[in-house]
Protein backbone atom coordinates (compact mmCIF):
# COMPACT_ATOMS: atom_id res chain seq x y z
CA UNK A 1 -5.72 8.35 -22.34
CA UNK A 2 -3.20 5.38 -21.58
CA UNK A 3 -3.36 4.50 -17.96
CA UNK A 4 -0.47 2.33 -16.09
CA UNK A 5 -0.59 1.24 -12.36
CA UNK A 6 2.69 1.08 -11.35
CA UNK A 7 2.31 -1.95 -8.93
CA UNK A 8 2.30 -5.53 -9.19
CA UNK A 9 -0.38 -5.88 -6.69
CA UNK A 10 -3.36 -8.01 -7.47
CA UNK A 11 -5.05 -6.31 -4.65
CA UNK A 12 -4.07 -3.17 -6.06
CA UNK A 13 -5.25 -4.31 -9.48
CA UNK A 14 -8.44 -5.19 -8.28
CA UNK A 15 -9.64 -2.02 -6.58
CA UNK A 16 -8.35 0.04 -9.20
CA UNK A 17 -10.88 -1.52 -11.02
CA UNK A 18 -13.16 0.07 -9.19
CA UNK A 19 -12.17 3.18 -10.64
CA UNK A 20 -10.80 2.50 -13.94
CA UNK A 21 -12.11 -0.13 -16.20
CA UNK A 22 -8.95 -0.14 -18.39
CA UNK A 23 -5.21 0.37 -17.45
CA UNK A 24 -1.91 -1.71 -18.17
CA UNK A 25 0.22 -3.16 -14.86
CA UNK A 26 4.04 -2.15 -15.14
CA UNK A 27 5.82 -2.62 -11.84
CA UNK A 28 8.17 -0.27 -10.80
CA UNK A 29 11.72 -2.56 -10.78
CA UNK A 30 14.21 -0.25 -8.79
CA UNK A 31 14.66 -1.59 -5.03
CA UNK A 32 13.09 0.49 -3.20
CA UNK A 33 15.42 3.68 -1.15
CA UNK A 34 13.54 4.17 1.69
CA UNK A 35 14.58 7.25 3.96
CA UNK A 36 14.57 6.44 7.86
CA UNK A 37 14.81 9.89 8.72
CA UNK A 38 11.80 11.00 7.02
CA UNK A 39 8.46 10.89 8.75
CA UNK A 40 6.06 7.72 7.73
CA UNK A 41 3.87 10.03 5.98
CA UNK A 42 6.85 11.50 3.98
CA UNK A 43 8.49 8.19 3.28
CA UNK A 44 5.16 6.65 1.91
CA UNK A 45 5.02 9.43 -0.44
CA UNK A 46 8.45 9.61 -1.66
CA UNK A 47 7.81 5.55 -2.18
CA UNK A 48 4.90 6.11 -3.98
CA UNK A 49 6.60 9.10 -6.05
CA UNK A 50 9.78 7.24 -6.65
CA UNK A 51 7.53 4.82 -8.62
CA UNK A 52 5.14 6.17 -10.23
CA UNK A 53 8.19 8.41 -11.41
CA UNK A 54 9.73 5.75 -12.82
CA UNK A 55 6.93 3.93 -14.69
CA UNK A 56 6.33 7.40 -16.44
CA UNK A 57 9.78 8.34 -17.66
CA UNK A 58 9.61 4.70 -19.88
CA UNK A 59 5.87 5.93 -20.76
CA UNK A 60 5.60 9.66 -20.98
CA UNK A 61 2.01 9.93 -22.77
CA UNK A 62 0.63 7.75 -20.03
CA UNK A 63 -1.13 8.35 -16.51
CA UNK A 64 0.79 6.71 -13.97
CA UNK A 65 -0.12 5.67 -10.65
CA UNK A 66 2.46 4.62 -7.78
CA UNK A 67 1.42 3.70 -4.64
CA UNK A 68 3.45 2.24 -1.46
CA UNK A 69 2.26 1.18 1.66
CA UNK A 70 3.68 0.94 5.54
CA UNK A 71 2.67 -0.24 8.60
CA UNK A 72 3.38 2.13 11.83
CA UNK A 73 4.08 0.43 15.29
CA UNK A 74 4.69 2.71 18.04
CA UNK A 75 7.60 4.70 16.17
CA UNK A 76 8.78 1.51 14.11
CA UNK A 77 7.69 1.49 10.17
CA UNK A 78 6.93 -2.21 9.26
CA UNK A 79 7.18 -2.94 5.85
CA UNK A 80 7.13 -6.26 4.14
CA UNK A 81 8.62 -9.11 5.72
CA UNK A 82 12.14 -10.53 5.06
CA UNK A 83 10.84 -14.42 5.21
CA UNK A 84 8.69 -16.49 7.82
CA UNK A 85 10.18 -15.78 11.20
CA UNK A 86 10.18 -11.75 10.74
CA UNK A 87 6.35 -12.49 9.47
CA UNK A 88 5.83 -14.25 12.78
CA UNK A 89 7.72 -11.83 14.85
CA UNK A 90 5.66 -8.80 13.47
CA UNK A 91 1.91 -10.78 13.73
CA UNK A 92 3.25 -11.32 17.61
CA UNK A 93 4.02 -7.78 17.83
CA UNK A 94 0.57 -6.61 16.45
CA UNK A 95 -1.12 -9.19 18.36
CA UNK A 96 -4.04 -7.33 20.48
CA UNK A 97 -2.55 -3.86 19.84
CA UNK A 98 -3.20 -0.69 17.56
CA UNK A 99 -1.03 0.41 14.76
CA UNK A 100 -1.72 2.68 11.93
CA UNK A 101 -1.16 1.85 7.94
CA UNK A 102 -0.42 4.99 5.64
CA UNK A 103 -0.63 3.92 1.61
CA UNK A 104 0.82 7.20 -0.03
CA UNK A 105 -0.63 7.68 -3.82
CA UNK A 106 0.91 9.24 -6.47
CA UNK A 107 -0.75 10.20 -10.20
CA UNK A 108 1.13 11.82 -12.94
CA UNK A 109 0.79 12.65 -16.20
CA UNK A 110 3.25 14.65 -18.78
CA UNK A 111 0.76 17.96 -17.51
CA UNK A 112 1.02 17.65 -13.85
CA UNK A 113 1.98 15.65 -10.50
CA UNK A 114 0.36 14.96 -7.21
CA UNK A 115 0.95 13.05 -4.31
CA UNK A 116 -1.02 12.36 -1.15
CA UNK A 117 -1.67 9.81 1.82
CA UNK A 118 -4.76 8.24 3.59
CA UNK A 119 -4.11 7.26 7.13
CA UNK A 120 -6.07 4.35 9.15
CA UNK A 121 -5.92 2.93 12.70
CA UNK A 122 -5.88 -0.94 12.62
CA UNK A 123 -6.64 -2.69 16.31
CA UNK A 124 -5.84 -6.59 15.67
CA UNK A 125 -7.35 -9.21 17.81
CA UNK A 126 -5.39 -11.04 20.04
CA UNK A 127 -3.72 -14.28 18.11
CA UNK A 128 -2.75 -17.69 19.44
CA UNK A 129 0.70 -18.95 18.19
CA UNK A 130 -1.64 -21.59 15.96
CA UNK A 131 -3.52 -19.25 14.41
CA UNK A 132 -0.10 -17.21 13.45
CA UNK A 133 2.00 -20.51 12.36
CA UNK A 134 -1.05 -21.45 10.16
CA UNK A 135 -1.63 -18.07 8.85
CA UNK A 136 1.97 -17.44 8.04
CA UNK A 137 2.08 -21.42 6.81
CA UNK A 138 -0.44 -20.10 4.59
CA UNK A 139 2.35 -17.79 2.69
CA UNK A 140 -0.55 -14.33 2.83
CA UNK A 141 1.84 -12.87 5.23
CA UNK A 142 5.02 -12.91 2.80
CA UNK A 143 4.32 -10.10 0.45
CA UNK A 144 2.44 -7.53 2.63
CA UNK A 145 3.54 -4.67 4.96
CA UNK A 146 3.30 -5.31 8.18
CA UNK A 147 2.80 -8.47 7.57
CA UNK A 148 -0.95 -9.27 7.09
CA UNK A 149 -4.17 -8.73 4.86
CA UNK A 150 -7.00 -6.83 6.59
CA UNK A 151 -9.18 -8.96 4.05
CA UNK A 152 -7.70 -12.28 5.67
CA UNK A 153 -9.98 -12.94 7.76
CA UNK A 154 -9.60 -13.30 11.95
CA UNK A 155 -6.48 -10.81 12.26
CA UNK A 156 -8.47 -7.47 12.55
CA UNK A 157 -10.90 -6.44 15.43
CA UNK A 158 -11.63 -2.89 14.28
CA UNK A 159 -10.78 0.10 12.02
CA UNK A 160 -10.94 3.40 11.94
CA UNK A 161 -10.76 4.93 8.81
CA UNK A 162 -10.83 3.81 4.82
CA UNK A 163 -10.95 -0.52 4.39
CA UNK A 164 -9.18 0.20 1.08
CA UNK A 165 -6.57 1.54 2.26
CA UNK A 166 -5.76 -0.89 4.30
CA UNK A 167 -5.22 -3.31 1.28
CA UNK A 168 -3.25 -1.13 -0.31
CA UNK A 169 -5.26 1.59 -2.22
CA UNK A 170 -7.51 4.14 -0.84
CA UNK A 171 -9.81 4.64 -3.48
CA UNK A 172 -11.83 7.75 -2.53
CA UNK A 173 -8.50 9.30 -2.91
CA UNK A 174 -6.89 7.72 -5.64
CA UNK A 175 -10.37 8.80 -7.47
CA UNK A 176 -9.27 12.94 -6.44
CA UNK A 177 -6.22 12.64 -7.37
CA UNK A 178 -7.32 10.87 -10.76
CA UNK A 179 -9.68 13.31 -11.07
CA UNK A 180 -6.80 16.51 -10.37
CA UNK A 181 -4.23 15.72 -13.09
CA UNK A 182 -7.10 14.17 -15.57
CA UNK A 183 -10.42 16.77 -15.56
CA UNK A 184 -12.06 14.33 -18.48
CA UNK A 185 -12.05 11.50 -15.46
């Protein structure tokens, strides 16, 4: 069995690793449609779906897996940020406060599809304006959702719920859903 991880992650790569010791990277290319009116949970998953969905219908005898990630602020979804200054405005905005990240997963195969979410509370430390213009000097920021790494270090002051989700894919559940369309796994 052929698997493809439809993400162009190396954070990604690296903890599917964990799981799978052989699979092909094919990012997904469409922009991304992202529904406002959906609920975070909902619009993580149709992210994820949209795809995975699309890496499979180019590789059809494959297993693909999507995954998407956002950041939730109060009501606001943060995704990635547009350049420096929205990086800066969104670490400010986290500074000392909780938010939650959802990474929605989603595994098909030409037998079956399934989708699902992990869910974890992130409370960030407070953060000078130095440590924010280095760390977004640094360039981490650019080409994560809301804006940070939870492995970078200084940023985080406590989590509840799965570290690897947090980067970008929970792998106790990426392993189930593996597991659901693939019973060899």
């Amino acid at each position: 069995m052929k698997y493809i991880l439809a993400s162009a992650s190396p954070r990604r790569r690296e903890l599917l690793k964990q799981i799978l010791p052989e699979f092909d990277v094919i990012p997904a290319q469409n922009p991304e449609k992202v529904n406002l009116s959906l609920f975070p949970e909902q619009m993580a998953c149709a992210l994820a779906e949209s795809k995975c969905d699309e890496v499979f219908q180019k590789n059809p005898s494959a297993t693909v897996i999507g995954c998407d990630t956002v950041v939730v602020f109060g009501k606001e979804v943060l995704g990635k940020p547009k350049n420096r200054d929205d990086a800066t405005r969104t670490l400010k905005k986290l500074s000392g406060k909780t938010h939650f990240v959802i990474t929605a997963v989603c595994v098909r195969n030409r037998f079956s599809k399934v989708v699902d979410f992990d869910k974890t509370e992130v409370k960030f430390n407070v953060l000078s304006d130095d440590f924010i213009k280095i760390y977004v000097d640094s360039g981490s920021p650019l080409d994560k959702a809301g804006s940070y790494g939870i492995q970078d270090g200084g940023l985080v002051k406590e989590y509840f719920g799965n570290y690897t989700n947090v980067v970008g894919l929970p792998v106790p559940l990426t392993k189930k859903l593996l597991m659901k369309v693939n019973e060899d796994l």
